[in-house]
Protein backbone atom coordinates (compact mmCIF):
# COMPACT_ATOMS: atom_id res chain seq x y z
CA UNK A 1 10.95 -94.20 -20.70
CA UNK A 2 11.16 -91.16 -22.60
CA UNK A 3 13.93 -88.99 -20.97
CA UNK A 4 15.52 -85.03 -22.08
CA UNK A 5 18.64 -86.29 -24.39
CA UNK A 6 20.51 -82.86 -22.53
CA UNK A 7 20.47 -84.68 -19.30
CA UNK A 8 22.42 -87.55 -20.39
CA UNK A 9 25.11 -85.34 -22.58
CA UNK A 10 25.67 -83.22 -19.50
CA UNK A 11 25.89 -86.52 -17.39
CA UNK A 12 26.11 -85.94 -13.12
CA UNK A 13 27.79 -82.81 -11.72
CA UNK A 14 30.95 -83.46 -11.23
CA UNK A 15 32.00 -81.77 -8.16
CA UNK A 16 29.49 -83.60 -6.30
CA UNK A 17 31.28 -86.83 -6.46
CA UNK A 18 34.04 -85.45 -5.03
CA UNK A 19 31.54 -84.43 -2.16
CA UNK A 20 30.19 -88.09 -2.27
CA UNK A 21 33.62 -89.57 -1.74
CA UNK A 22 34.37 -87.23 0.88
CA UNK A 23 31.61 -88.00 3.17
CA UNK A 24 32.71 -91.93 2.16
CA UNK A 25 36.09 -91.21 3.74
CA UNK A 26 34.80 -89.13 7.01
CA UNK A 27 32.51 -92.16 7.80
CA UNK A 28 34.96 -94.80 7.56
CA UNK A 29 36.91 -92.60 10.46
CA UNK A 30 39.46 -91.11 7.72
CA UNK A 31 41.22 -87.76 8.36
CA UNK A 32 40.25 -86.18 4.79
CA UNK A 33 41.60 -82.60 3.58
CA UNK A 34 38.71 -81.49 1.49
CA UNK A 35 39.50 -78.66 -0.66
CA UNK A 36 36.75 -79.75 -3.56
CA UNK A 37 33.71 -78.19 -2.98
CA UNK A 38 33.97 -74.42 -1.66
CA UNK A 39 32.23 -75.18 1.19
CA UNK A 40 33.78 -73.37 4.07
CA UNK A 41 33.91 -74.37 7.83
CA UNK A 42 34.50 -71.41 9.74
CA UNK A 43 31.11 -71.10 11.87
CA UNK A 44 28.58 -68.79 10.68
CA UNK A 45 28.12 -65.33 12.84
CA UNK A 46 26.26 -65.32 15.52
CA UNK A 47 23.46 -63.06 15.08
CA UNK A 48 22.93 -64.46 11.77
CA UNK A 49 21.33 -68.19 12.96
CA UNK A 50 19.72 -65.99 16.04
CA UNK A 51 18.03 -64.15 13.30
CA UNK A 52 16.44 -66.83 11.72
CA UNK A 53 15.49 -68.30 14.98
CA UNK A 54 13.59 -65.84 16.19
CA UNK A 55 11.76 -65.31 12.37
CA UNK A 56 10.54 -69.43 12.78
CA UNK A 57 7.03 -68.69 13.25
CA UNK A 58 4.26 -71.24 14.34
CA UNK A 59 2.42 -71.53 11.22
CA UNK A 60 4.42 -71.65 8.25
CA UNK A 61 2.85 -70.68 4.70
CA UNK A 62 4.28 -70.19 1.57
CA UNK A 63 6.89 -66.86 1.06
CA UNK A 64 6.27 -64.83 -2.02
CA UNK A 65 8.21 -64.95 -5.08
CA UNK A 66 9.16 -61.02 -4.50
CA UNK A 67 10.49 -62.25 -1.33
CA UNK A 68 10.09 -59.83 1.91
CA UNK A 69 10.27 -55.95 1.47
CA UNK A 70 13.26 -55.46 4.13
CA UNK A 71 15.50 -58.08 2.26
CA UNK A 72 15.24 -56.25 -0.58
CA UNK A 73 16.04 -53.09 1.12
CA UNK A 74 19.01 -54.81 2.73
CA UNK A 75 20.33 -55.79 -0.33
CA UNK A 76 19.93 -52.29 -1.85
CA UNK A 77 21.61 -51.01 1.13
CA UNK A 78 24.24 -53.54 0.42
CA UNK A 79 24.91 -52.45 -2.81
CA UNK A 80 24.83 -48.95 -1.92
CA UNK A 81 27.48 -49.27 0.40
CA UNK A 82 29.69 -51.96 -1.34
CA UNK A 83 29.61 -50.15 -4.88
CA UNK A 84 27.78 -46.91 -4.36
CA UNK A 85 25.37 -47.44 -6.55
CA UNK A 86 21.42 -46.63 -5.78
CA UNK A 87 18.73 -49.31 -6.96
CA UNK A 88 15.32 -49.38 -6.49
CA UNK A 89 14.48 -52.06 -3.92
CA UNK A 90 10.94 -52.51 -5.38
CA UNK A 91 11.96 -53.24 -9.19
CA UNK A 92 15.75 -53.90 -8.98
CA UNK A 93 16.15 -56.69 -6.72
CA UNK A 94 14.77 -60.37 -6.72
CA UNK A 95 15.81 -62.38 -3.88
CA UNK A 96 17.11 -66.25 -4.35
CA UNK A 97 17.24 -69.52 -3.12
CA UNK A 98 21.35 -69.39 -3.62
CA UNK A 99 22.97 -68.37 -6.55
CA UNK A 100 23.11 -71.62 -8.31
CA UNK A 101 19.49 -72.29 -8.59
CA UNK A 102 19.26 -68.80 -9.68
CA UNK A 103 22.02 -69.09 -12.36
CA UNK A 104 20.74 -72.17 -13.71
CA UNK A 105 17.26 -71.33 -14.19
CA UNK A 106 17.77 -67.81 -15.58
CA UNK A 107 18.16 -68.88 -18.76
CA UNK A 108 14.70 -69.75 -19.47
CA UNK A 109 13.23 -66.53 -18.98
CA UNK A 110 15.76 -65.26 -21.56
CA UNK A 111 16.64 -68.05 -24.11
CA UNK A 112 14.34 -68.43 -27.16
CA UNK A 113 15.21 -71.82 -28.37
CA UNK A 114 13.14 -71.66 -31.12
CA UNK A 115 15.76 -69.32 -32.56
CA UNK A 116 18.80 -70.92 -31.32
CA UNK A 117 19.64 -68.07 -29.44
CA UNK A 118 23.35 -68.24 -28.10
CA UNK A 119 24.81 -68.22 -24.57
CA UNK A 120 28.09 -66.88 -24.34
CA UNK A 121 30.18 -68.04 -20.69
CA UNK A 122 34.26 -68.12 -19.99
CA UNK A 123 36.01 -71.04 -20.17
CA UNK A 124 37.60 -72.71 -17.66
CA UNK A 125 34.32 -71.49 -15.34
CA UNK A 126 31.53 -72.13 -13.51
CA UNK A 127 30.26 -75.51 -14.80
CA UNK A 128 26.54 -74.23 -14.42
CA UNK A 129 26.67 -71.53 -16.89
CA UNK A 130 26.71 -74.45 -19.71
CA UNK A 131 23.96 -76.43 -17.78
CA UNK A 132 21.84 -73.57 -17.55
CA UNK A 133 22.09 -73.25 -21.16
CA UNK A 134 22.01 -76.45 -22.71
CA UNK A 135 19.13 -77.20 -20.85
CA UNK A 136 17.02 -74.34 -21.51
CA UNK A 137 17.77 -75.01 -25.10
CA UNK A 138 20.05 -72.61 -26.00
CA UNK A 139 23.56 -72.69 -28.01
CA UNK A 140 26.39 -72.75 -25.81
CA UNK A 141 29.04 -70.91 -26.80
CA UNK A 142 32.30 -71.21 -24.37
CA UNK A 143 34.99 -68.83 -25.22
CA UNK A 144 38.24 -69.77 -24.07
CA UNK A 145 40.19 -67.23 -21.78
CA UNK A 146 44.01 -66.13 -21.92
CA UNK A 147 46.70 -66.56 -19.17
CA UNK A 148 45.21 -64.04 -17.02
CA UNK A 149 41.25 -65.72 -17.01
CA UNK A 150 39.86 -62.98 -17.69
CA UNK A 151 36.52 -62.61 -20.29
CA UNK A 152 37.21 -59.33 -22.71
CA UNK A 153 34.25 -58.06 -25.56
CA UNK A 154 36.97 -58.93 -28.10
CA UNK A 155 37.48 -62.37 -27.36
CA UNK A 156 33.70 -62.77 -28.66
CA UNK A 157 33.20 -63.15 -32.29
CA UNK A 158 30.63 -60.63 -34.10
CA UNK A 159 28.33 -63.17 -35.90
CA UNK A 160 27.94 -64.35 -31.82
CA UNK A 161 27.24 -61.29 -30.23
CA UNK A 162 24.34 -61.19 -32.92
CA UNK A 163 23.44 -64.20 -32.00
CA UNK A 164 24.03 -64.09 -28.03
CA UNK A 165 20.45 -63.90 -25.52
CA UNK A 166 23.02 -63.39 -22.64
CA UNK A 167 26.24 -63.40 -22.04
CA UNK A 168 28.44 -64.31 -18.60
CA UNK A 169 31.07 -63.06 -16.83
CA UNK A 170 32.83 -63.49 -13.23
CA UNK A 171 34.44 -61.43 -11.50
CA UNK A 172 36.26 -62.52 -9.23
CA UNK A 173 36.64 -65.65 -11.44
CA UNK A 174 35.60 -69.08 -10.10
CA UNK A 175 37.60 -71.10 -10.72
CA UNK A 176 41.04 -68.66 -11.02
CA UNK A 177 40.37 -66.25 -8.53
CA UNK A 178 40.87 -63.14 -11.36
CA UNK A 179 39.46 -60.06 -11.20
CA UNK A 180 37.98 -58.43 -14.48
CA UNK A 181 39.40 -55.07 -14.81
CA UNK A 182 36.40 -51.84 -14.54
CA UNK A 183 37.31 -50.88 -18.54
CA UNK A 184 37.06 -54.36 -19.56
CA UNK A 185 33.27 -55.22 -18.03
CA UNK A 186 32.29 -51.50 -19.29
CA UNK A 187 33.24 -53.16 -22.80
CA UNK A 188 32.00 -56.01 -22.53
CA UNK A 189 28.26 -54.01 -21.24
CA UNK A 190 28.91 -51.81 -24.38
CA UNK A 191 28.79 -54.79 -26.54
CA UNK A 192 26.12 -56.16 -25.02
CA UNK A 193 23.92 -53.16 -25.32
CA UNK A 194 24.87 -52.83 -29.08
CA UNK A 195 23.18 -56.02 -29.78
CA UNK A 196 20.48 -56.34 -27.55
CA UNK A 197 22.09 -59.45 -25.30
CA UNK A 198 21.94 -59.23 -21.44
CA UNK A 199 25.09 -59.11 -19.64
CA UNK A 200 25.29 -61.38 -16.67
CA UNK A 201 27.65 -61.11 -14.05
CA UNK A 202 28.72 -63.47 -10.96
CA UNK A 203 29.70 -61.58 -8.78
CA UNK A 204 29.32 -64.10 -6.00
CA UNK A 205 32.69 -63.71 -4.61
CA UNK A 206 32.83 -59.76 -4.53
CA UNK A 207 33.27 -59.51 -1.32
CA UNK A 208 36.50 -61.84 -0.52
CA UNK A 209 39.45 -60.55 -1.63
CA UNK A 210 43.50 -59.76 -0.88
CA UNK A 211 44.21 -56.16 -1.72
CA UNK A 212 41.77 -55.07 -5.09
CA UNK A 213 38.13 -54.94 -4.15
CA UNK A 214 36.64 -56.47 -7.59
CA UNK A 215 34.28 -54.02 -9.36
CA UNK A 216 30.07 -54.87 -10.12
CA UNK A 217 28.95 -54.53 -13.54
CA UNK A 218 26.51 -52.42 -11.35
CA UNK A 219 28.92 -49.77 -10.73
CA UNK A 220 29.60 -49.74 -14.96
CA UNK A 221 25.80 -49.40 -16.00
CA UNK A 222 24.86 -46.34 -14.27
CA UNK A 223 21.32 -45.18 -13.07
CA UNK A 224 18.58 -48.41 -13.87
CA UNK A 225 21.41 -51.02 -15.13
CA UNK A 226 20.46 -51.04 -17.93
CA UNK A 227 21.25 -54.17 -20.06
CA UNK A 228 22.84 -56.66 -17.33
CA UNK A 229 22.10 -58.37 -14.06
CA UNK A 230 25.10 -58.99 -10.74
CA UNK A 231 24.22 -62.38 -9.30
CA UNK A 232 25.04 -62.22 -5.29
CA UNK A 233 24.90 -64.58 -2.48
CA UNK A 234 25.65 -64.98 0.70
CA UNK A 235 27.09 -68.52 1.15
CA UNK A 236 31.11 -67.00 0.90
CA UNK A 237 30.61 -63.74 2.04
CA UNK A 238 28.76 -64.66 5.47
CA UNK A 239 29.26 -68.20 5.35
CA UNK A 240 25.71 -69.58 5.00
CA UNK A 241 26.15 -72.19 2.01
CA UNK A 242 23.43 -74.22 4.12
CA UNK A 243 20.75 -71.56 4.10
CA UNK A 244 20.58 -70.81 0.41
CA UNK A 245 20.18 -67.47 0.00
CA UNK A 246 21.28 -64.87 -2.85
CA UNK A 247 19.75 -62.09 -4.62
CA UNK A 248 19.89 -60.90 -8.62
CA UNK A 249 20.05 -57.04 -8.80
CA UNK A 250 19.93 -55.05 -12.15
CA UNK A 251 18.06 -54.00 -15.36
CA UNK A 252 13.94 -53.49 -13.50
CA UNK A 253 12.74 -55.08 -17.25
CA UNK A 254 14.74 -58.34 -16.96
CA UNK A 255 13.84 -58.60 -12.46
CA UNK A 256 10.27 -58.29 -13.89
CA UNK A 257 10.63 -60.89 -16.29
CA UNK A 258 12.48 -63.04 -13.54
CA UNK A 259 9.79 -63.05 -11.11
CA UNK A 260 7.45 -64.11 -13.69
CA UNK A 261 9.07 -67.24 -14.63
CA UNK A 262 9.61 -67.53 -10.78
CA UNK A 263 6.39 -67.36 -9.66
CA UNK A 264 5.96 -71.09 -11.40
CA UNK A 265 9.30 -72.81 -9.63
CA UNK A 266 8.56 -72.12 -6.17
CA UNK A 267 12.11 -71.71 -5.34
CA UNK A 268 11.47 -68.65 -2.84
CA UNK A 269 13.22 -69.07 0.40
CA UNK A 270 11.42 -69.41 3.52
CA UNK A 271 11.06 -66.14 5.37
CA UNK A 272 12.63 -67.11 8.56
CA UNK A 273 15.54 -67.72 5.95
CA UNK A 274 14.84 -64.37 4.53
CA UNK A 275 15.18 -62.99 8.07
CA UNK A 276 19.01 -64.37 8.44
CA UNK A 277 19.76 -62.75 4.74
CA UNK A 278 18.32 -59.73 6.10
CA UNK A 279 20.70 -59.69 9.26
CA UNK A 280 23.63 -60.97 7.19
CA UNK A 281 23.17 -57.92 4.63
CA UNK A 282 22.98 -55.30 6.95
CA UNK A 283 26.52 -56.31 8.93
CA UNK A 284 29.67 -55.75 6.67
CA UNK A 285 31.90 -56.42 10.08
CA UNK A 286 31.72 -60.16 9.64
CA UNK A 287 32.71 -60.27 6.32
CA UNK A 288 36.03 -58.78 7.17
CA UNK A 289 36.63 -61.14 9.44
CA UNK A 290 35.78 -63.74 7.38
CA UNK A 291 38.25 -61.84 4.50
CA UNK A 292 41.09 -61.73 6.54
CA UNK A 293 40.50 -66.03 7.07
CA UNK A 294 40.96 -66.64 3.79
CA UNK A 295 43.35 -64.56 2.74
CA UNK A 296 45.86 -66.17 5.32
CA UNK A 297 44.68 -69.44 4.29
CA UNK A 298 45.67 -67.86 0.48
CA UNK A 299 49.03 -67.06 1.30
CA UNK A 300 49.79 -70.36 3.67
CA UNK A 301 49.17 -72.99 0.88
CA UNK A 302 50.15 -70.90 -2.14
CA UNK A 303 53.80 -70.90 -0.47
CA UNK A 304 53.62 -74.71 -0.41
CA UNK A 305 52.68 -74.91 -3.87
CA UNK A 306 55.46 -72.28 -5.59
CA UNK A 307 57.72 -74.03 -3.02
CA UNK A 308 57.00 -77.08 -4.86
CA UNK A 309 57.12 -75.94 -8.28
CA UNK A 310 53.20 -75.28 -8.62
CA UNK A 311 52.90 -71.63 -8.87
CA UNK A 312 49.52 -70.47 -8.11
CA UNK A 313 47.77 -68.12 -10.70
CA UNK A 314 45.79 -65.33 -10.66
CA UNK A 315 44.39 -66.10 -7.12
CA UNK A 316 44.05 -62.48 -5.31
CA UNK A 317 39.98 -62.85 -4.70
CA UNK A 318 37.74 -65.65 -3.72
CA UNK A 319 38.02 -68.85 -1.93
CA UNK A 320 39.92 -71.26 -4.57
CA UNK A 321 43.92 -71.20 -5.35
CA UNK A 322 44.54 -71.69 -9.49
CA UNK A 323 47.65 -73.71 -9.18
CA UNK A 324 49.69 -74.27 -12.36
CA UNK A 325 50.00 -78.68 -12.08
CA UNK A 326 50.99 -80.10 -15.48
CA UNK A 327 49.20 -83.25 -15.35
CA UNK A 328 46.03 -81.87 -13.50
CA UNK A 329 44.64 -85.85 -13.63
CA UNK A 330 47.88 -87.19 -12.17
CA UNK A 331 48.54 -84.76 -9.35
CA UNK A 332 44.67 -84.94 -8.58
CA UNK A 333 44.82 -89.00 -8.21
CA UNK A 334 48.19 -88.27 -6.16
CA UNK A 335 46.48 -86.11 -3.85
CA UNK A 336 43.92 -88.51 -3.08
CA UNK A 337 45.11 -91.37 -2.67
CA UNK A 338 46.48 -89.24 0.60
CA UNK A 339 43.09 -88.07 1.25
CA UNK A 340 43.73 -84.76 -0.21
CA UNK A 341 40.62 -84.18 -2.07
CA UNK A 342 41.20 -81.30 -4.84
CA UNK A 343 39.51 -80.33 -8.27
CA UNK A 344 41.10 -80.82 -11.80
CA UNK A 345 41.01 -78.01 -13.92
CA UNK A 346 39.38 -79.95 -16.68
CA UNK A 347 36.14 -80.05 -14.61
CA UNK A 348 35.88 -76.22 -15.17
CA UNK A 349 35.82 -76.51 -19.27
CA UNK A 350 38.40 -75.95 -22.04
CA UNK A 351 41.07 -74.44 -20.56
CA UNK A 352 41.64 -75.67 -17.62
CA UNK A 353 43.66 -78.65 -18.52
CA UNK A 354 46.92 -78.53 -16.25
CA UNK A 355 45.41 -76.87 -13.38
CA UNK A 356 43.79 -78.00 -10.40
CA UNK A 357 41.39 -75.91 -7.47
CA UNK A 358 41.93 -75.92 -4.50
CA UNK A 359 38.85 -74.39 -2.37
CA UNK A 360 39.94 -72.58 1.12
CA UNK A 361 37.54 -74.63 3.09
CA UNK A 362 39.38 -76.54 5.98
CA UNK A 363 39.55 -74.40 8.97
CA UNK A 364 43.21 -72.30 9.12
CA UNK A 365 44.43 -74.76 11.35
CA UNK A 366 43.39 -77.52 9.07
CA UNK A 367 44.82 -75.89 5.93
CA UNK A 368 48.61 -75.41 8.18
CA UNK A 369 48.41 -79.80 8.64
CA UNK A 370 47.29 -80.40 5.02
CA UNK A 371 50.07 -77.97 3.66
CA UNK A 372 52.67 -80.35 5.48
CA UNK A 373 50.47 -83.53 3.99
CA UNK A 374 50.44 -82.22 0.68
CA UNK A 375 54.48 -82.10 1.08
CA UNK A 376 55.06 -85.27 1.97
CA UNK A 377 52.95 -86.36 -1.11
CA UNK A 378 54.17 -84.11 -3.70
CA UNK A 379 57.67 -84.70 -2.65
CA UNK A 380 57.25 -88.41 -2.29
């Protein structure tokens, strides 16, 4: 058969073998610390499953690709309250089935391949960034970040900004857990501007942090965002990884453009699903409960690691620990054969060779008994 050559460079994605194995382990009646996938357990809220509930309707038919008018008021109120920035809920905001889906097939309402326009992402990062673009035929073009993994304008060559459709950021940085300083996106958006390449930003994990609440590239652009795009979701911040549910907010020219190539994928969430976002939006309470979780779980295992002789980098937002390992492969096959399931930093790109991830999943309980298990085998 004829097959897309891209597929078969790119090869499986490799954090969901971890998953695979992990599931493996659970059904053969093995106790398994999972910290690959950032997949948290703490239950979801309440009110947010009641929500959906009570939005399941009789006779189901297809949601629109605009998604419903009071999500995408509740995400402009979001973003109102979280940044204090005003967007129009009509033009600025195009709800998502997750962010993944929505990070991955951006690209091809942007890249010309004809051209060989470039896509510019961070390295180590979020593998999907070079999926996204290799697949919708663009140039990939990683750049490799400093000790503190964090993407700066300078760090990108001139003959690529020329070249660049897009360029990504993250803040706070999956996998390092950085924060990109306000001067540094409002350069990076300058840059952009000058040559006529969107600025993307992840901004996923915005809303999970230690002491600094991360900035939106929002919050940089001004009135319209012009020039850039925040990708959100609410699978961290409210726990709901299983609903699939995010939103892209920005430039009204590029959400236009969006929901045109999205009315062909039919990747529009359900509206009882829609309902839940709504619900989750609306209630910042939750998340600070939620914030508070992981920050303990933060400061429990990064003690075991510098106690060890791992110190943990970067780190202060998010749901992963950046943890300094020399021999990311060797630690990484350590940990496992112990059932500790982590990530080498080589997944992530370039960059991440000597590092491993650990995502705060396990419950806090769960995270105090695999600190003591990942003693015993690091000491061993």
């Amino acid at each position: 058969m004829k097959t897309n050559p891209a597929v078969a460079s790119l090869g499986e994605y490799p954090i969901g073998r971890l998953q695979e194995k992990a599931r493996q382990l659970r059904a053969a009646g093995e106790q398994v610390y999972d910290f690959s996938i950032g997949d948290p357990r703490e239950p979801t809220a309440d009110f947010i499953p009641a929500a959906l509930k009570a939005s399941v309707p009789r006779v189901s038919q297809y949601p629109t690709t605009s998604g419903l008018a009071e999500l995408r008021s509740a995400v402009a109120g979001y973003v109102a309250r979280r940044f204090g920035v005003a967007i129009d809920p009509d033009t600025q905001v195009m709800p998502t089935s997750g962010s993944k889906e929505a990070i991955f097939s951006s690209h091809l309402a942007f890249v010309d391949r004809v051209r060989r326009d470039a896509v510019v992402y961070p390295t180590p990062g979020y593998p999907i960034y070079e999926r996204g673009a290799v697949l919708s035929g663009a140039e990939p073009y990683p750049v490799a970040l400093g000790d503190d993994f964090v993407l700066r304008a300078d760090q990108i060559p001139s003959e690529v900004w020329k070249r660049a459709s897009l360029v990504w950021t993250c803040t706070p940085h999956n996998p390092a857990g950085s924060i990109t300083p306000f001067d540094d996106l409002a350069r990076l958006l300058e840059k952009a501007r000058e040559n006529e390449a969107l600025l993307f930003s992840d901004e996923c994990y915005a809303d999970l942090y230690d002491d600094e609440q991360p900035a939106s590239i929002l919050q940089v652009a001004g009135h319209g965002a012009l020039g850039c795009l925040s990708f959100f979701s609410l699978s961290k911040r409210s726990g709901m990884t299983g609903y699939r549910s995010g939103a892209v907010v920005g430039d009204a020219a590029a959400i236009k453009l969006l929901k045109a190539l999205r009315s062909s994928t039919g990747t529009a969430s359900p509206e009882f699903v829609q309902a839940a976002a709504v619900a989750a939006w609306s209630d910042d309470e939750h998340v600070a409960i939620r914030r508070e979780i992981f920050r303990q779980k933060r400061i429990l295992l990064a003690k075991t690691f510098d106690s060890l002789g791992h110190p943990v980098i970067g780190s202060t937002a998010g749901i992963y620990l950046w943890i300094h390992a020399g021999d990311d492969l060797a630690i990484t096959e350590k940990l496992a054969s112990d059932h500790i399931l982590v990530t080498s930093g080589r997944v992530f790109g370039q960059g991440g060779e000597g590092y491993i991830r650990l995502a705060l999943v396990p419950t806090l309980e769960e995270c105090d008994a695999a600190a003591e298990a990942i003693r015993r085998c690091l000491e061993s």
